[in-house]
Protein backbone atom coordinates (compact mmCIF):
# COMPACT_ATOMS: atom_id res chain seq x y z
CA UNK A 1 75.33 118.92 94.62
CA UNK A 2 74.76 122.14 92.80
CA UNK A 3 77.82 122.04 90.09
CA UNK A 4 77.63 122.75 86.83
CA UNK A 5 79.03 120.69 84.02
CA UNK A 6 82.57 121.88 82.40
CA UNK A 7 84.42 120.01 79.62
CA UNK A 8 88.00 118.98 80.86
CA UNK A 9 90.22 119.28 78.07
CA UNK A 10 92.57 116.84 79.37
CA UNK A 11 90.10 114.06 79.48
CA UNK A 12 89.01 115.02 76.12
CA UNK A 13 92.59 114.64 75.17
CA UNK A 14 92.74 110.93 76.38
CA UNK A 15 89.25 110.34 74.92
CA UNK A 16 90.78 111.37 71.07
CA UNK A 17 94.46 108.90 72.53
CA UNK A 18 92.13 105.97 73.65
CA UNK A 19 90.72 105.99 70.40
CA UNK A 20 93.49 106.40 67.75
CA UNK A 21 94.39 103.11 69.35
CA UNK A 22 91.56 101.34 69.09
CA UNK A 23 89.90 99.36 66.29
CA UNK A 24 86.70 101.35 67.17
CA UNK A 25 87.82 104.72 65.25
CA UNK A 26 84.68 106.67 65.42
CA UNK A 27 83.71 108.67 68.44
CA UNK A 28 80.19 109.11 69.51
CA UNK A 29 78.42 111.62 71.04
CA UNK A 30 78.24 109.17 74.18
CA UNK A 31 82.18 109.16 74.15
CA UNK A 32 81.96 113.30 74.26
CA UNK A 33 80.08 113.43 77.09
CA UNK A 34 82.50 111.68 79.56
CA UNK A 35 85.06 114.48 79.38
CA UNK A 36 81.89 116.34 80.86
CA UNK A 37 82.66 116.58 84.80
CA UNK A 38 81.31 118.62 87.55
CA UNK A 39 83.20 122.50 87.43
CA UNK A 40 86.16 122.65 90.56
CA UNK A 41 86.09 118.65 91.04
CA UNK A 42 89.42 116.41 90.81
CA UNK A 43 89.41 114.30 87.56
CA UNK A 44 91.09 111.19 88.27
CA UNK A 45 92.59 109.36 84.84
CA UNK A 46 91.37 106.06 83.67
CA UNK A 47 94.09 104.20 81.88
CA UNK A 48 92.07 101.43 81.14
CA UNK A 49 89.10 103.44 79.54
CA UNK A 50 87.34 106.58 78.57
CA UNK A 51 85.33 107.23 81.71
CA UNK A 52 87.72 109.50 84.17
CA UNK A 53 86.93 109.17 87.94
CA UNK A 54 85.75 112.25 89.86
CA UNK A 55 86.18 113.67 93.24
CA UNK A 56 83.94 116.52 94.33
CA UNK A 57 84.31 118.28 97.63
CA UNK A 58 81.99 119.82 99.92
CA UNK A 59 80.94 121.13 103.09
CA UNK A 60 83.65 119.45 104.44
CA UNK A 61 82.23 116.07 102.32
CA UNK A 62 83.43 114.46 99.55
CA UNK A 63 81.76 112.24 96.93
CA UNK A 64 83.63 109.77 94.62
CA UNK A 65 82.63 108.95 91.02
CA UNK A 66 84.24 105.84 89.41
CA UNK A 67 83.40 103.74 86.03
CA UNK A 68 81.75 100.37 86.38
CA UNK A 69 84.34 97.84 85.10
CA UNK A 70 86.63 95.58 87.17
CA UNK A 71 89.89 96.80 85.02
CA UNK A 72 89.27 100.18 85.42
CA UNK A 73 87.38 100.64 88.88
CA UNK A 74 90.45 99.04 90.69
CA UNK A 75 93.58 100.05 89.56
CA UNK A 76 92.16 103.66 89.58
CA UNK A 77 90.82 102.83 93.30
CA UNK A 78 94.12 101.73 94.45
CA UNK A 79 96.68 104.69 92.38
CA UNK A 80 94.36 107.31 93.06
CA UNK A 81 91.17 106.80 95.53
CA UNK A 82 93.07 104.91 98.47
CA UNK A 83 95.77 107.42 98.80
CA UNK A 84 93.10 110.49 98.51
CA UNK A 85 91.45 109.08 101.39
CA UNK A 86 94.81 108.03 103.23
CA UNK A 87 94.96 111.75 102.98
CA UNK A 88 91.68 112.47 104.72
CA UNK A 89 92.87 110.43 107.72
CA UNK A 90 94.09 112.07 110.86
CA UNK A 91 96.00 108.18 110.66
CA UNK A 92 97.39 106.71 107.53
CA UNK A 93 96.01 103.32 106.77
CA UNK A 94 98.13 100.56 105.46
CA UNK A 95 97.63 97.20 104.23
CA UNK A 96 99.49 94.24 102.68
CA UNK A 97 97.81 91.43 100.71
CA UNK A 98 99.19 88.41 101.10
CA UNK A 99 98.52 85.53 98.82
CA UNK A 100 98.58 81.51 99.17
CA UNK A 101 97.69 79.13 97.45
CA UNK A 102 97.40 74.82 97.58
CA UNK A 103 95.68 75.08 101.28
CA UNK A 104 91.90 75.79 101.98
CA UNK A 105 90.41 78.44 103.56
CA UNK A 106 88.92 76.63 106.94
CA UNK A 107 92.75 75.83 106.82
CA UNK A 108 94.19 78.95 106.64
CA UNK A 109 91.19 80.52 109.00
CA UNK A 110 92.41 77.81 111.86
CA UNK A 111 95.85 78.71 111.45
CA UNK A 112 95.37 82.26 112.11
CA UNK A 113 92.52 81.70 114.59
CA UNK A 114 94.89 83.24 117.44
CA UNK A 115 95.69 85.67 115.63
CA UNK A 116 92.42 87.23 114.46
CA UNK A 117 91.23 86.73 118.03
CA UNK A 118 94.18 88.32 119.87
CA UNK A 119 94.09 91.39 116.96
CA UNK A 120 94.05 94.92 117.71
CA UNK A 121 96.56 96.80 115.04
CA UNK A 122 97.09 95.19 112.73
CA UNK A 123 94.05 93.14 111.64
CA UNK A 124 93.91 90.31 109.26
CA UNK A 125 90.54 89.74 107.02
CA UNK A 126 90.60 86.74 104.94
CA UNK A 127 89.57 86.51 101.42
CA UNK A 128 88.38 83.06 99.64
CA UNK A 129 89.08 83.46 95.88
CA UNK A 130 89.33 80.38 93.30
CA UNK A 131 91.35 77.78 94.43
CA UNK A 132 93.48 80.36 96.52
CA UNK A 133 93.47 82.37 99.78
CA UNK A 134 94.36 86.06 100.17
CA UNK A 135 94.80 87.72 103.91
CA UNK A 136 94.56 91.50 104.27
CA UNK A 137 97.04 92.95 107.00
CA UNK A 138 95.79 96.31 107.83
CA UNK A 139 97.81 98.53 109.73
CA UNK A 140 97.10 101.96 111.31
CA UNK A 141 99.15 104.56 112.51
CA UNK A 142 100.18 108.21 112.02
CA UNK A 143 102.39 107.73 109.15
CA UNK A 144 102.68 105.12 106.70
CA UNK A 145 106.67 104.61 107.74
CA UNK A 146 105.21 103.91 111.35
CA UNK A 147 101.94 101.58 110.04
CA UNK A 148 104.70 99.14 107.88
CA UNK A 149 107.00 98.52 110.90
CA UNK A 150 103.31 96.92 112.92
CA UNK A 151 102.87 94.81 109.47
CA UNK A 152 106.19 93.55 109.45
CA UNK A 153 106.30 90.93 112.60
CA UNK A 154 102.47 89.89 111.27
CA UNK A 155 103.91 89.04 107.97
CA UNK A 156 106.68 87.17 109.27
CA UNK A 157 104.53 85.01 111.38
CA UNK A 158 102.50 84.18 108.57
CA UNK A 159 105.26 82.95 106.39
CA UNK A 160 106.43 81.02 109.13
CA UNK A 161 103.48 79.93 109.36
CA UNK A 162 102.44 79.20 105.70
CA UNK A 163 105.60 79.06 103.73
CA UNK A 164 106.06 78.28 100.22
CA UNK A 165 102.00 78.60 100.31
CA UNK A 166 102.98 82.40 100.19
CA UNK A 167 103.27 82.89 96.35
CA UNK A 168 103.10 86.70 96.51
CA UNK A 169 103.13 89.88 99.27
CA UNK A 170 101.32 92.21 97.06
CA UNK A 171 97.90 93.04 95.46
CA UNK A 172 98.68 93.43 91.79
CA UNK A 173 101.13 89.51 91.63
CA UNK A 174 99.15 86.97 90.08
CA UNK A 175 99.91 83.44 90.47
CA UNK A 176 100.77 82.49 86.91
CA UNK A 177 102.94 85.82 87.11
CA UNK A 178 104.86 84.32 90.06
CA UNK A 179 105.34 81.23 88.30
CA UNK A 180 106.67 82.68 85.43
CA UNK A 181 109.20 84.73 87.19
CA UNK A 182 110.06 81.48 88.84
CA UNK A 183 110.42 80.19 86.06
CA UNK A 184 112.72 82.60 84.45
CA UNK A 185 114.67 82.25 87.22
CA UNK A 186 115.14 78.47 87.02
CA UNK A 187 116.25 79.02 83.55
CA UNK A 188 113.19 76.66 82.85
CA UNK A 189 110.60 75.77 80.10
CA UNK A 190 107.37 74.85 80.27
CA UNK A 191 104.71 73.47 77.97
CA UNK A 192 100.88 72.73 78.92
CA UNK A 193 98.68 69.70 77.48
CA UNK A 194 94.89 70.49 78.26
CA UNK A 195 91.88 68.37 77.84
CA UNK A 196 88.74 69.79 79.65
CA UNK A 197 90.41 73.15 80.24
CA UNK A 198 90.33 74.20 76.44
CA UNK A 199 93.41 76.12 76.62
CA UNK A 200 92.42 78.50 79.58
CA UNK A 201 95.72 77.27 81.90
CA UNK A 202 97.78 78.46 78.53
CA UNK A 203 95.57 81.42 78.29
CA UNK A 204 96.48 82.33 81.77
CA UNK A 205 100.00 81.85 81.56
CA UNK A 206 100.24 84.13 78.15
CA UNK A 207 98.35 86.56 80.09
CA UNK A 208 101.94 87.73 81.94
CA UNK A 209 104.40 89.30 79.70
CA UNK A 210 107.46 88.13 78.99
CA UNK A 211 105.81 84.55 79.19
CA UNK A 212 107.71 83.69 75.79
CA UNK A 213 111.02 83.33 77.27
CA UNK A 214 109.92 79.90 78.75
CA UNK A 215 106.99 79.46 77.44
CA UNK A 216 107.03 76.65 74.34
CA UNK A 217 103.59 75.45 73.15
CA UNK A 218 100.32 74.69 74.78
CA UNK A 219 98.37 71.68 73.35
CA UNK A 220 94.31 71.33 73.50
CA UNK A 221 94.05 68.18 72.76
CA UNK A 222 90.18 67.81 73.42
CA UNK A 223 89.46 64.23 71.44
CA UNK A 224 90.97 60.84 71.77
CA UNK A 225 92.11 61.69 68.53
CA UNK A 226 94.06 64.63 69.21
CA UNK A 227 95.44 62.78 72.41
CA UNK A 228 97.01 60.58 70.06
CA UNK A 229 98.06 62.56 67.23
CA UNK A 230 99.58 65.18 69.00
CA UNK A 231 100.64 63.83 72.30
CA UNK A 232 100.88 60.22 71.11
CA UNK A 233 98.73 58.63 73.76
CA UNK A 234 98.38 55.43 73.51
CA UNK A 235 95.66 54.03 71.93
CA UNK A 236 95.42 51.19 74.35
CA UNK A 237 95.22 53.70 77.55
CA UNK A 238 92.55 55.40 76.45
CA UNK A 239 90.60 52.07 75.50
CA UNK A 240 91.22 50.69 78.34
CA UNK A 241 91.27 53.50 81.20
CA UNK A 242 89.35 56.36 79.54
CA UNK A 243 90.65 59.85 78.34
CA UNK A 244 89.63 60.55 82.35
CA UNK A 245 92.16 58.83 83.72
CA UNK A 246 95.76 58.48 85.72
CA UNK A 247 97.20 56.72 83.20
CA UNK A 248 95.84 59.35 80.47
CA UNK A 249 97.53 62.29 82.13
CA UNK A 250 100.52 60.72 82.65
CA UNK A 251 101.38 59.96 79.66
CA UNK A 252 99.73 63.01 77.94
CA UNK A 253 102.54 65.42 80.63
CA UNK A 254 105.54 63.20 80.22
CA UNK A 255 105.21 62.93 75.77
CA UNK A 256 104.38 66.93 75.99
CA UNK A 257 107.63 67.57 77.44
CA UNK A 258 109.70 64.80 75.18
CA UNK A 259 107.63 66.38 72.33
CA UNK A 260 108.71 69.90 72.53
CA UNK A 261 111.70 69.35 74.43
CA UNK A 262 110.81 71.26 77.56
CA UNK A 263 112.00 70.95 80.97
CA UNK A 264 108.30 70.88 82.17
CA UNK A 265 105.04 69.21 80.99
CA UNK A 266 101.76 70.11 82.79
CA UNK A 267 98.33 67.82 81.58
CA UNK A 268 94.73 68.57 82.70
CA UNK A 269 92.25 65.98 81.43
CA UNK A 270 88.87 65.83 83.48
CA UNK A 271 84.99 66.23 82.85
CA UNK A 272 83.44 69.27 83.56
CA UNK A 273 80.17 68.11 83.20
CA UNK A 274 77.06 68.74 83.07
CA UNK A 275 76.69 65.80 81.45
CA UNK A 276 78.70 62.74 80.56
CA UNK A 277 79.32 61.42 84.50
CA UNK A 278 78.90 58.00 85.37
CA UNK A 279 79.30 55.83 88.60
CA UNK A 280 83.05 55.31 88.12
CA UNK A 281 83.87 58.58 86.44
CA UNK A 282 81.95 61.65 87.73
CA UNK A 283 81.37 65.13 86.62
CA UNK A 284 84.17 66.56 88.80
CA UNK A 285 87.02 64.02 88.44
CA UNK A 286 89.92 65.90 87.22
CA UNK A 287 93.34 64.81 86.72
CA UNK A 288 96.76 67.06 86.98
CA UNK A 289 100.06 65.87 85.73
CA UNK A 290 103.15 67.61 86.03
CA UNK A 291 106.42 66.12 84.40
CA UNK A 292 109.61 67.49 85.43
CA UNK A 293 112.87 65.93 84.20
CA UNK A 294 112.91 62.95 85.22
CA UNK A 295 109.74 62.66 87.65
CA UNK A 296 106.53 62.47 87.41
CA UNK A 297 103.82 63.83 89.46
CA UNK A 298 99.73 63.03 89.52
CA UNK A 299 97.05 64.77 91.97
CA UNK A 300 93.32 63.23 91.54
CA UNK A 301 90.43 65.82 92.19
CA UNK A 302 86.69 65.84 93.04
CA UNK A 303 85.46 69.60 92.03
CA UNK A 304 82.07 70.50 92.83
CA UNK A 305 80.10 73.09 90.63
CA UNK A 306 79.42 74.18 87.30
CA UNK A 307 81.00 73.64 84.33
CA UNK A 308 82.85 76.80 84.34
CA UNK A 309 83.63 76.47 87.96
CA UNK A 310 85.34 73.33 87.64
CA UNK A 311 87.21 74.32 84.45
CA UNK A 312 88.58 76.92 86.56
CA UNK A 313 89.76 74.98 89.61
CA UNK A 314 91.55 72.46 87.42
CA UNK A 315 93.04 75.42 86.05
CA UNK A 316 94.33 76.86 89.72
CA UNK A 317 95.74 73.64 90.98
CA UNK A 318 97.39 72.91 87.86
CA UNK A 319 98.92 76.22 88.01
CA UNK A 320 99.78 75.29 91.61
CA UNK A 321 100.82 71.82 91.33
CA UNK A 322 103.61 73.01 88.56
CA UNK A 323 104.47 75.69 91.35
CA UNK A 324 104.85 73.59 93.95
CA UNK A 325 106.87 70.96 91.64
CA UNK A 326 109.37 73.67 90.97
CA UNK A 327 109.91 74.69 94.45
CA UNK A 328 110.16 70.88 95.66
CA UNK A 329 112.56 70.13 93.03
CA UNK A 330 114.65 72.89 93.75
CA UNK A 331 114.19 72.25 98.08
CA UNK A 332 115.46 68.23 96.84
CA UNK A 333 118.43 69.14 94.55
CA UNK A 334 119.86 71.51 98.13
């Protein structure tokens, strides 16, 4: 587009930040370079890394430059980008993501069936992610004041429609970040027992912060051995029903609470595969246990897919079995 290259001195600023922070001290010629941006553009700050984004305008055009990674592609698209070209609009665009989860997507699509065919403004575009459902309401009008009162009757509709499914009304709430404010606001404490999962259901719920506050231990108890060592299943169960079993994650969510005390016990114990499966106990079969007080709750499931695949959908409906035992409890104790 004809423009020469300038150095930005505030991007060479956050270049010399991002690195006095980071175990990676030295700063290569490579690192230089990206505080190198086209003369007159806008420089849009990365606060994830050291690549800014850049705008450049014109003949009435614009072009948009943004780094490559996930972490730093979208929170910079949806601070800075969506807004700039909100601007552009003779309308203003805007949307609300709404978030379910424990119902499929040919579920959700034949719920809102009527809806997506009647649609003018707003729309609704549905998104399948990993053991959840996201729906898009997009509204347009000529200011954003105007475009949120057309998303507010769609949004009501839908959580009439979908209820407790609706774990969050916003793009940035993640499901173990719901559950954790839920469970700071039940005054309750949780502790995980994982088999197949390895720790990734823990991993995901020490991903929010603040997580300690009801968070007390998370067990990966991989081996028969560890099963019994550390969550004292029996010996017996595992002889007789397998590590894969009902009886297994029963027993491995209800001595995980007694063991560390907590209100709450979730147990994953499955095979992931690719090998191991037999007739009676495929690659797939997963097992979910969620202890709560005094009950006890078990969901059998048949995944389909890789090994990382199903590791991650035991993960997601463990996370959403414990959210749906909270909310249950607390609908029975009204």
């Amino acid at each position: 587009m004809g423009f020469p290259l300038v150095e930005d001195a505030h991007s060479k600023e956050r270049i010399e930040e991002y690195f006095k922070n980071s175990p990676f001290k030295i700063i290569t010629d490579n690192n230089w370079k990206q505080a190198l941006v086209p003369e007159g553009c806008i420089v849009i700050d990365n606060h994830n890394g050291t690549a800014p984004g850049i705008i450049m305008e014109k003949d009435g055009k614009s072009m948009i430059l943004l780094p490559g990674p996930p972490n730093e592609l979208i929170p910079m698209f949806h601070q800075d980008i969506f807004p700039y070209l909100n601007r552009l609009q003779p309308e203003t665009i805007y949307s609300v993501m709404v978030k379910l989860c424990g119902v499929g997507e040919s579920l959700v699509e034949t719920e809102i069936l009527d809806l997506i065919e009647a649609q003018e403004n707003p729309t609704i575009a549905t998104y399948a992610k990993t053991g959840e459902v996201h729906l898009r309401v997009t509204a347009r009008a000529s200011d954003e004041k105007e475009a949120r009162k057309l998303v507010k009757p769609m949004l009501k509709e839908l959580k009439k429609r979908f209820g407790s499914h609706i774990y969050a009304t916003n793009e940035a709430t993640t499901l173990e970040e719901s559950i954790v404010a839920l469970l700071k606001e039940k005054n309750l404490t949780l502790t995980t027992a994982e088999s197949c999962t390895g720790g990734m259901l823990s991993a995901r719920l020490t991903n929010v912060s603040g997580v300690s506050e009801v968070f007390k231990q998370g067990f990966v108890t991989y081996s028969n051995r560890a099963k019994r060592k550390l969550l004292d299943v029996k010996k017996n169960t595992l002889k007789t029903y397998g590590a894969v079993s009902e009886k297994t994650a029963k027993e491995m969510a209800k001595n995980g609470a007694f063991i560390t005390g907590s209100d709450i016990c979730v147990s994953i114990t499955g095979l992931a595969g690719p090998d191991g499966g037999t007739e009676t106990t495929p690659v797939g079969l997963v097992y979910i246990a969620c202890a709560y007080q005094n009950e006890l709750r078990i969901r059998e499931f048949h995944f389909k897919g890789n090994r990382q695949k199903i590791r991650e959908l035991s993960t997601v409906n463990a996370l959403t079995l414990l959210r749906s035992c909270i909310l249950e409890k607390e609908t029975a104790g009204k």
